[in-house]
Protein backbone atom coordinates (compact mmCIF):
# COMPACT_ATOMS: atom_id res chain seq x y z
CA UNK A 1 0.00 0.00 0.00
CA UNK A 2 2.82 2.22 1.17
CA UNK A 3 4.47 1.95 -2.45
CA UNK A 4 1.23 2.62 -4.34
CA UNK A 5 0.30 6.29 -2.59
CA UNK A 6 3.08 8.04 -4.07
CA UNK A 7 1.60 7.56 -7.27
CA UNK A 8 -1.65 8.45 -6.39
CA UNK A 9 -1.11 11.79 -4.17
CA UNK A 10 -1.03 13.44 -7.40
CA UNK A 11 -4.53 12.07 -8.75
CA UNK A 12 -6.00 12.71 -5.36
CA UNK A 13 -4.29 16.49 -5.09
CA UNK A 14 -5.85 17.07 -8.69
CA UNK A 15 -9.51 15.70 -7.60
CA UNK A 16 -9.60 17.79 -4.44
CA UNK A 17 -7.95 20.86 -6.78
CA UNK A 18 -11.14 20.48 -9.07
CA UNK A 19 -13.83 19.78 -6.22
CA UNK A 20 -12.74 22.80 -4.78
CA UNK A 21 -13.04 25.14 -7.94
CA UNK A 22 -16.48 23.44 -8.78
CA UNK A 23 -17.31 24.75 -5.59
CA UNK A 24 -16.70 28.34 -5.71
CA UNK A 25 -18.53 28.47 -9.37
CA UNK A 26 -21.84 29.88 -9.76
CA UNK A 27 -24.65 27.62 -10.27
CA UNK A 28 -25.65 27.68 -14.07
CA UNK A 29 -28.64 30.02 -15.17
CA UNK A 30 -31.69 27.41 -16.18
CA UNK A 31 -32.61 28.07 -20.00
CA UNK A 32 -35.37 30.59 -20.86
CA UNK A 33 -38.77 28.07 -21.64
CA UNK A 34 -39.36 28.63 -25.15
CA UNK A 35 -42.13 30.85 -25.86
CA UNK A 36 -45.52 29.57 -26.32
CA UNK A 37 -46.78 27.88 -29.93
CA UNK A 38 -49.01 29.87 -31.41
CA UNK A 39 -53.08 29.09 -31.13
CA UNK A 40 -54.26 27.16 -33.95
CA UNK A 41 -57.72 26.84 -35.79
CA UNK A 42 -58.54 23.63 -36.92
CA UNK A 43 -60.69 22.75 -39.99
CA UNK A 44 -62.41 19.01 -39.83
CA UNK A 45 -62.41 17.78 -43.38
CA UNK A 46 -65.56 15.74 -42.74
CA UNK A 47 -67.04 19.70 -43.92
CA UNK A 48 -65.70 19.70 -47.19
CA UNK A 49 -64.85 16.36 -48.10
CA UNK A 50 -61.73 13.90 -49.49
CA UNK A 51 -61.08 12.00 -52.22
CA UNK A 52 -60.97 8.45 -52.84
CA UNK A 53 -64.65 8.06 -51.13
CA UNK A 54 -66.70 6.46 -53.91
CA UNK A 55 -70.05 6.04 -52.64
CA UNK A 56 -72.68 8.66 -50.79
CA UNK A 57 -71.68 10.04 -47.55
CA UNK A 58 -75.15 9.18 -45.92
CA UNK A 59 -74.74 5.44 -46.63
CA UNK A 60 -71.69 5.06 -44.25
CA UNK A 61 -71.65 3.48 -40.77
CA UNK A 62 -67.76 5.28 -40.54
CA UNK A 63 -67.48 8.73 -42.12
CA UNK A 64 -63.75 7.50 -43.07
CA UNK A 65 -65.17 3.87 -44.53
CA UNK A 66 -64.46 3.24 -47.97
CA UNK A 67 -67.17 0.81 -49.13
CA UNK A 68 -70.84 2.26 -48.19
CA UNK A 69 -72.87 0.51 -44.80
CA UNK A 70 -74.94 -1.75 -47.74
CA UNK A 71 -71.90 -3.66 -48.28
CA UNK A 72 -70.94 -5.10 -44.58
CA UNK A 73 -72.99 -8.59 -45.10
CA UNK A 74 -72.49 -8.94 -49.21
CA UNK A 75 -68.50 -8.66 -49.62
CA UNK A 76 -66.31 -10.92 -47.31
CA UNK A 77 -65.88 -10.53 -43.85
CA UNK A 78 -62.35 -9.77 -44.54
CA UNK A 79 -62.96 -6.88 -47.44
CA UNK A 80 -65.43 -5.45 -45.58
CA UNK A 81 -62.95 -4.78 -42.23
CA UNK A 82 -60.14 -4.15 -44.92
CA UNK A 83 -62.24 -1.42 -46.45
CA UNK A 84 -62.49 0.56 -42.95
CA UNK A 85 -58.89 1.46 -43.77
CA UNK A 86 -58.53 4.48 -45.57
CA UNK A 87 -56.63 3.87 -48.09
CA UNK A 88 -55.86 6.32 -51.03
CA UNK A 89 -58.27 8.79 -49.17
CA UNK A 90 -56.73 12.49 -50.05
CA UNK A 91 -57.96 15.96 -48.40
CA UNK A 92 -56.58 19.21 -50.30
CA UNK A 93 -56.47 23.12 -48.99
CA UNK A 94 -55.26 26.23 -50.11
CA UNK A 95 -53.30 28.11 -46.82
CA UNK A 96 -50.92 30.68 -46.48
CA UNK A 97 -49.40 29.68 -43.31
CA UNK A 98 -46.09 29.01 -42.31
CA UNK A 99 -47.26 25.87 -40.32
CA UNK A 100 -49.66 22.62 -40.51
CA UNK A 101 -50.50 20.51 -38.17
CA UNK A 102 -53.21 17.55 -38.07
CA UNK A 103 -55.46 16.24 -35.17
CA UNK A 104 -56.08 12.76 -35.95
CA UNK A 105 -57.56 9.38 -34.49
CA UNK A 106 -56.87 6.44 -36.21
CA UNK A 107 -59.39 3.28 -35.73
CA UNK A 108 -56.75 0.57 -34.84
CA UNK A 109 -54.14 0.64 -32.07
CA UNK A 110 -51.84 -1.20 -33.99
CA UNK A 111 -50.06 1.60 -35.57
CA UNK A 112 -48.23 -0.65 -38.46
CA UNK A 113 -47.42 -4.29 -39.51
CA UNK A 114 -44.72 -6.90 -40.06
CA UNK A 115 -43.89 -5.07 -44.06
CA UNK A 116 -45.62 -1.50 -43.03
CA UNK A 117 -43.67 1.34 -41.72
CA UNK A 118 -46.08 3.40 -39.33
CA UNK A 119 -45.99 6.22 -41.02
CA UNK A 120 -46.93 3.74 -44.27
CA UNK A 121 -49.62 2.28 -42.17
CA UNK A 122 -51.09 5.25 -39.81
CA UNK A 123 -49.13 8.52 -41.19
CA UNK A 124 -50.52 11.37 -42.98
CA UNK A 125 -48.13 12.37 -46.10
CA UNK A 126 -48.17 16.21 -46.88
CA UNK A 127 -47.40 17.74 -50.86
CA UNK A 128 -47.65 21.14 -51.69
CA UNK A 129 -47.96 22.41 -55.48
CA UNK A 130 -45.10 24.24 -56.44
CA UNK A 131 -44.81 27.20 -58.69
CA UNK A 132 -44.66 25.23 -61.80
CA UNK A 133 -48.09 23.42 -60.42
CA UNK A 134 -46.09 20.22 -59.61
CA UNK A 135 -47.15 18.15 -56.28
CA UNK A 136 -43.50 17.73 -54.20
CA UNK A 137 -43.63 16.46 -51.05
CA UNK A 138 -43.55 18.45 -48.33
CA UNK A 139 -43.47 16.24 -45.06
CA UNK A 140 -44.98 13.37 -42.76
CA UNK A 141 -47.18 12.46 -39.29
CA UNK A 142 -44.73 10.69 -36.91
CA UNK A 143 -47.60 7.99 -35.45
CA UNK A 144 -47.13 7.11 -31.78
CA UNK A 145 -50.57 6.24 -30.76
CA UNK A 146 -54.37 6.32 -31.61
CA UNK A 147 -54.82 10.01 -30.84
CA UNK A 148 -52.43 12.44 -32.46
CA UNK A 149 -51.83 16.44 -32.59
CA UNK A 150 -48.77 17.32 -34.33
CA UNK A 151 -46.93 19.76 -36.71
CA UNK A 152 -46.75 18.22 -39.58
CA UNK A 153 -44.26 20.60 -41.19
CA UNK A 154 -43.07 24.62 -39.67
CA UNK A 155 -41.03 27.26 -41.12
CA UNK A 156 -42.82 27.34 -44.36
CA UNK A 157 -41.83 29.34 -47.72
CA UNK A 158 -44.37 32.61 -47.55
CA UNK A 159 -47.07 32.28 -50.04
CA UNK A 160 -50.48 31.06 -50.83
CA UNK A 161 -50.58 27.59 -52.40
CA UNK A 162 -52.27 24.44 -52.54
CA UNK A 163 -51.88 21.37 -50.31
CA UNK A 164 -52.88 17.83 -49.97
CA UNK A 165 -52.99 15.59 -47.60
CA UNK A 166 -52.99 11.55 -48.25
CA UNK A 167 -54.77 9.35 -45.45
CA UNK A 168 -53.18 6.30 -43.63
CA UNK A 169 -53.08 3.10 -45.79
CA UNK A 170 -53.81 0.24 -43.19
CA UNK A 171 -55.52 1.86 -40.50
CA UNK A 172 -58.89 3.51 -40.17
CA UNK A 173 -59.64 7.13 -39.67
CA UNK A 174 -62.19 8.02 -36.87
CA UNK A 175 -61.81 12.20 -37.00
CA UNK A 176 -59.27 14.03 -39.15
CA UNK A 177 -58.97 18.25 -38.84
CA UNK A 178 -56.45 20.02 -40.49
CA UNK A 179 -54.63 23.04 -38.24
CA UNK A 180 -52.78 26.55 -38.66
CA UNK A 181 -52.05 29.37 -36.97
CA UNK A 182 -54.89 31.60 -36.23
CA UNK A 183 -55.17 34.54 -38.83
CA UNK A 184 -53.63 32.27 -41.68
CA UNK A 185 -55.73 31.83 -44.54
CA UNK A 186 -57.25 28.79 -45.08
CA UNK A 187 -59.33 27.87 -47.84
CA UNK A 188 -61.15 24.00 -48.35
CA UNK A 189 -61.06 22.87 -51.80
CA UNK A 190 -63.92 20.22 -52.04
CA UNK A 191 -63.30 16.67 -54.18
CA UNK A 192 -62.40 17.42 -57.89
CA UNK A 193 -65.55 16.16 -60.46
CA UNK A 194 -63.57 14.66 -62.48
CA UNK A 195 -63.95 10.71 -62.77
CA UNK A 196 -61.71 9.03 -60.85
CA UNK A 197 -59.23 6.34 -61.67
CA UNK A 198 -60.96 3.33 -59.84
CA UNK A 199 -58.32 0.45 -59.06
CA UNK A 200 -59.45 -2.46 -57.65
CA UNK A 201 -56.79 -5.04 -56.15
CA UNK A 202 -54.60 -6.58 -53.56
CA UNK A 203 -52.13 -5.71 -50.67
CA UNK A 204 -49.97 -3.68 -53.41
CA UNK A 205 -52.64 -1.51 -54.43
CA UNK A 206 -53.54 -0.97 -50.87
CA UNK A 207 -50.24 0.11 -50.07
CA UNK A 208 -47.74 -2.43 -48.46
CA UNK A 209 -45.16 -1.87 -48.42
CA UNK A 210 -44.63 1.88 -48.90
CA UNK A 211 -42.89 4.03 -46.74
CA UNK A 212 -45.43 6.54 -46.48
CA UNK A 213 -48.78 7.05 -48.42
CA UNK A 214 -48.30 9.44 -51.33
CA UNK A 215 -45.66 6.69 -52.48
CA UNK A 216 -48.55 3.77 -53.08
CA UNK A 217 -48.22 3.87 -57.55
CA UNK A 218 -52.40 4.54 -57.29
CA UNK A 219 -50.61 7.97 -55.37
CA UNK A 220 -48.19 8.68 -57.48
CA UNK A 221 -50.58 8.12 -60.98
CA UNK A 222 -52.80 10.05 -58.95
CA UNK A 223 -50.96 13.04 -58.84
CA UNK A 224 -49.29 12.52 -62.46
CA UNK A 225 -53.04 12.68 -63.94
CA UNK A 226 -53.99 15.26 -61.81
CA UNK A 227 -57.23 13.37 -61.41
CA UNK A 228 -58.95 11.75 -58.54
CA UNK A 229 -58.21 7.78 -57.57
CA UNK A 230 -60.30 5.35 -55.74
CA UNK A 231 -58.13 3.10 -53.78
CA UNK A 232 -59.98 -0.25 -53.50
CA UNK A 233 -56.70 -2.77 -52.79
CA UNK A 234 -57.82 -5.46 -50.26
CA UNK A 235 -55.13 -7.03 -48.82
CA UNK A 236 -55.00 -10.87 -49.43
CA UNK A 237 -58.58 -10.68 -50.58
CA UNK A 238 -58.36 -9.16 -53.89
CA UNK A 239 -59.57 -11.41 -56.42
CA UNK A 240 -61.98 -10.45 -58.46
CA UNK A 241 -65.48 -11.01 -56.98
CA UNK A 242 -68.88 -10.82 -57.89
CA UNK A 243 -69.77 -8.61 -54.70
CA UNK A 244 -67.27 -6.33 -55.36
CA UNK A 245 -67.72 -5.96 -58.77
CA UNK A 246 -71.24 -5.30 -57.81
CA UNK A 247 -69.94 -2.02 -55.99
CA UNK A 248 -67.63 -1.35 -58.41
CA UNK A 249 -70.36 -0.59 -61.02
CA UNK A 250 -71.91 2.19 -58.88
CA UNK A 251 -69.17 4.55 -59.41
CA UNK A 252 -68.88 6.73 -62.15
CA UNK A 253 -65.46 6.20 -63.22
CA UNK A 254 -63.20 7.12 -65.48
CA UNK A 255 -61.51 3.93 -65.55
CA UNK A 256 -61.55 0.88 -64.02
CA UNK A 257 -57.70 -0.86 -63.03
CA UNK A 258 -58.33 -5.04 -62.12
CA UNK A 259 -54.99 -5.43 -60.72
CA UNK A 260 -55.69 -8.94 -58.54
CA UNK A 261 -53.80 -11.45 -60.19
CA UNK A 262 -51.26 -11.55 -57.09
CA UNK A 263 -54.09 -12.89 -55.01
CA UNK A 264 -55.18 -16.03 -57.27
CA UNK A 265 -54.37 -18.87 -59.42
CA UNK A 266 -54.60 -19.39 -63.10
CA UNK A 267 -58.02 -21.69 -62.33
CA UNK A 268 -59.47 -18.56 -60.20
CA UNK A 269 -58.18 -16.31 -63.36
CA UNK A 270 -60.10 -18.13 -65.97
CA UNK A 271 -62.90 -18.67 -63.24
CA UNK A 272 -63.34 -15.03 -62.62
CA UNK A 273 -62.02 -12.10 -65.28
CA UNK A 274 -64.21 -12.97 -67.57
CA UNK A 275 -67.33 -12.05 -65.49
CA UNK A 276 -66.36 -9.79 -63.45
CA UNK A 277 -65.11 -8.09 -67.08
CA UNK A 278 -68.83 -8.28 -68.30
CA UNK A 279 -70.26 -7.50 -64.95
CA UNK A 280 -68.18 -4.10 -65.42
CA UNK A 281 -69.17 -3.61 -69.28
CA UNK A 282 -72.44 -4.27 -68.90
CA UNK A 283 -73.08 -1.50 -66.55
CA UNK A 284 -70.86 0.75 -67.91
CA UNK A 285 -70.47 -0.19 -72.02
CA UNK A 286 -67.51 2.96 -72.26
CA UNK A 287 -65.65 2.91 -69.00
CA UNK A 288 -62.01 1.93 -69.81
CA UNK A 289 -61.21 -1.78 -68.25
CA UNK A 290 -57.58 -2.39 -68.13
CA UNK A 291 -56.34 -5.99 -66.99
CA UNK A 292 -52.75 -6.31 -64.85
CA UNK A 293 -50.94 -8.98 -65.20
CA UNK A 294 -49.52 -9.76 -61.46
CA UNK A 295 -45.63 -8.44 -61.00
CA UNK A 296 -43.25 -12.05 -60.38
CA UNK A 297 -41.48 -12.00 -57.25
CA UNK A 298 -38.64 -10.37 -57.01
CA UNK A 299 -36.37 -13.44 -56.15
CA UNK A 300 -38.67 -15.64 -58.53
CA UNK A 301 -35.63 -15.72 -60.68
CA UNK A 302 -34.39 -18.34 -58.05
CA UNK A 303 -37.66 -20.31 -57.11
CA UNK A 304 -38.65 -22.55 -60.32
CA UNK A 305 -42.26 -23.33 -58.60
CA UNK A 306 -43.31 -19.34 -57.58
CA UNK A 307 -41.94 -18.62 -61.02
CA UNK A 308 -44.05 -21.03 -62.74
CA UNK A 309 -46.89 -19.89 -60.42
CA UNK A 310 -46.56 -16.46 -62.48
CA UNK A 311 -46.47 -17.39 -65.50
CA UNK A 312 -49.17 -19.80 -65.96
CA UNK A 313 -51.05 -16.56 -64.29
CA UNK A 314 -50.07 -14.49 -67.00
CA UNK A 315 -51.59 -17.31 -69.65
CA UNK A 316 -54.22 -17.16 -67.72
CA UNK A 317 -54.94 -13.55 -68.19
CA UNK A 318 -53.82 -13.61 -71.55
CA UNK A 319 -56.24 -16.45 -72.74
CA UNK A 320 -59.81 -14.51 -70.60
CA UNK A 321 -58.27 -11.21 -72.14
CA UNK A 322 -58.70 -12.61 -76.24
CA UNK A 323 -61.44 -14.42 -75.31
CA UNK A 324 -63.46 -10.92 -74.41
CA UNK A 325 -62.33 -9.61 -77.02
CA UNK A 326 -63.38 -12.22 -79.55
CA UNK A 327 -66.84 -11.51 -77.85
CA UNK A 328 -66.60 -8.28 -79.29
CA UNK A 329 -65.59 -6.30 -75.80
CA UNK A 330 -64.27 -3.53 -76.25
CA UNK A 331 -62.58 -0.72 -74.52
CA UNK A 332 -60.06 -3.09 -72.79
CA UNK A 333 -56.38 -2.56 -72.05
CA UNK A 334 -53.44 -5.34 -71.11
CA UNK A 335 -50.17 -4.16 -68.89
CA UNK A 336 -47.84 -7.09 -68.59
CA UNK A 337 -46.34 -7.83 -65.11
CA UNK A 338 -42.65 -8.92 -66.39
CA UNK A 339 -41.37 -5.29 -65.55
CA UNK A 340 -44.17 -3.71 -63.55
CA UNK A 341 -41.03 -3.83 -60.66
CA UNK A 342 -38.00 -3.05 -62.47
CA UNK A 343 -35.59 -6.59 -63.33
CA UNK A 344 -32.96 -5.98 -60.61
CA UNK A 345 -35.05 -7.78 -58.10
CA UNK A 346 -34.45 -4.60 -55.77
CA UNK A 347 -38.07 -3.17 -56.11
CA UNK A 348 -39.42 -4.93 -53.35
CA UNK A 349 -39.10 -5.01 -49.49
CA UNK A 350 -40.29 -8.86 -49.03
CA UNK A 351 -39.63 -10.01 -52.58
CA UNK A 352 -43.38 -9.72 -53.14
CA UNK A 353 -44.56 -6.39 -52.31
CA UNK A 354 -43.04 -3.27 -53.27
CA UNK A 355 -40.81 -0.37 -51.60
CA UNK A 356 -40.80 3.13 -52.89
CA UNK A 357 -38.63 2.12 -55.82
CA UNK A 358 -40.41 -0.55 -57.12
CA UNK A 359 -44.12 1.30 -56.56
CA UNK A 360 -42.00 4.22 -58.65
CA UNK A 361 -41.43 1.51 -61.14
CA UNK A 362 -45.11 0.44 -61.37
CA UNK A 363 -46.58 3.88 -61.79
CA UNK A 364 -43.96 4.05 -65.05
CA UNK A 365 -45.31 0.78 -66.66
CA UNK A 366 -48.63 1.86 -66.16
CA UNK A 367 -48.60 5.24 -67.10
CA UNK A 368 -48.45 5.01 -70.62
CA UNK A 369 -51.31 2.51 -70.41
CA UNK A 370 -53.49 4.28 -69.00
CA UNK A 371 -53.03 7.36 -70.95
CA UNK A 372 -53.92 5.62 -73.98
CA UNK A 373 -56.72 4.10 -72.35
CA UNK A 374 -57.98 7.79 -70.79
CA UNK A 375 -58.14 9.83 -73.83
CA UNK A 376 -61.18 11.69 -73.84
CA UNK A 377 -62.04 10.48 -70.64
């Protein structure tokens, strides 16, 4: 012990050298609080209305719902709880101010899922026009729980301009209002007239697995067209029925997108397009019907069965798609899924449904497609 002090009297003459000086200093001045946020008004959009809601706002049991109340008893059990999400739902506004902020609830606890982000799943996703008139993104809900106040996005360019707002993809809105700070102008810009492009599908078109909702390809066609979009993806349970098909007819679209091929078999294919394809023509003899082949896996390249699984899909398609026409039905449009996801096999996040990039990719296949198919619609 006796050898080891000398080298420690030093260390222990610098502690009590340091102690001491600590001692005599003042105590540090607490930070000013920051000043108050500004008050807010808040706008609920439920009094002017989003897109994406196809059917009559009395017929709902949720204001949020996407299928009306006549459908809980005709569709599945599983579409009709998948179509309490809100999927492709989009509120727009004019506002000067240098803030927004959103009050939301959501209908499910469960704020995201195995392949969903929760800003994907439960987030709003902000885009502002620019001065060219282009949507650009502007910024994104954080979800943390059921009820939510928060700033989407401060420190805003001055200016008047136009905004939208695009709902959560797999969770259910109970109340949405819109706020900023009180004195800013705010102006509601009620759902555009024009038909909508109506897709009907599976987990892809309802939005897994996107980082955030404006980046679904229904979003992003959306806001290339500049038109409304009904958003009626299902996941798991899109596959061409009867009792959808049966709701499908009621809206007055510009053109209907049967996207559901990643949901069934090449016997449900040649069971199914062809009727629902008539079901759709016979109500509405000009609405654009354009048929999707499904997209192959993205590591199908390596798994001989789930590559064989697509392509006898694709004959599938092919074969009901000549057949109507044969029958003299017309108006019809074929995207091949070979591409739809880029041929790098890095457009997906679980090999089957897509990330940003390969939803990106999509909305480029289809695009031309559906031009074509929209002329004069």
């Amino acid at each position: 012990m006796n050898l080891l002090y000398p080298r420690l009297a030093p260390l222990l003459a610098a502690f009590t050298l340091a102690a001491s000086a600590l001692a005599q200093t003042p105590a540090t001045t607490p930070p000013t609080p920051a000043p108050d946020a500004p008050a807010l008004t808040w706008h609920d959009v439920t009094t002017w209305g989003v897109e994406g809601r196809a059917f009559a706002d009395l017929e709902r049991k949720r204001w949020f719902d996407r299928f009306p109340a006549r459908a809980d008893g005709k569709v599945t059990a599983a579409v009709w709880n998948l179509s309490r999400d809100s999927a492709g739902m989009m509120v727009r506004f004019k506002t000067d101010a240098a803030a927004i902020s959103a009050d939301i609830t959501v209908l499910k606890e469960k704020l995201n899922g195995v392949n969903m982000t929760p800003i994907g799943a439960s987030g709003l996703d902000l885009y502002a026009r620019d001065a060219t008139g282009k949507w650009r993104w502007a910024g994104v809900s954080r979800p943390d729980k059921k009820t939510m106040r928060q700033e989407i996005i401060g420190g805003l360019a001055p200016g008047l301009r136009e905004y939208a707002i695009y709902l959560p993809l797999y969770n259910g809105v109970e109340t949405l209002s819109v706020g900023v700070p009180s004195g800013a102008k705010f102006e509601p810009l009620a759902p555009r007239a024009a038909k909508p492009i109506v897709f009907y599908g599976t987990s892809i078109n309802h939005g897994a697995s996107a980082s955030r909702p404006g980046m679904v390809h229904t979003a992003i066609l959306g806001r290339r067209f500049d038109r409304p979009v009904v958003n009626l993806g299902f996941s798991g349970n899109g596959r061409m029925d009867a009792a959808v098909g049966e709701l499908l007819v009621q809206i007055d679209a510009g053109i209907f997108v049967i996207d559901c091929l990643p949901n069934m078999d090449a016997a449900a294919v040649r069971a199914k397009c062809i009727p629902l394809v008539n079901q759709l023509r016979a109500a509405q003899p000009k609405t654009p019907i354009v048929l999707v082949e499904d997209r192959r896996n993205s590591n199908s390249w390596i798994l001989p069965k789930r590559d064989d699984h697509h392509t006898a899909n694709h004959a599938a398609l092919r074969e009901c798609f000549e057949k109507l026409q044969a029958a003299g039905v017309t108006g019809l449009t074929y995207i091949p899924g070979d591409h739809l996801l880029g041929d790098d096999s890095e457009g997906t996040t679980d090999g089957s449904h897509p990330n940003d990039l390969g939803f990106l990719r999509q909305a480029d296949v289809m695009e031309p497609y559906l031009r074509a198919a929209l002329v004069g619609r």
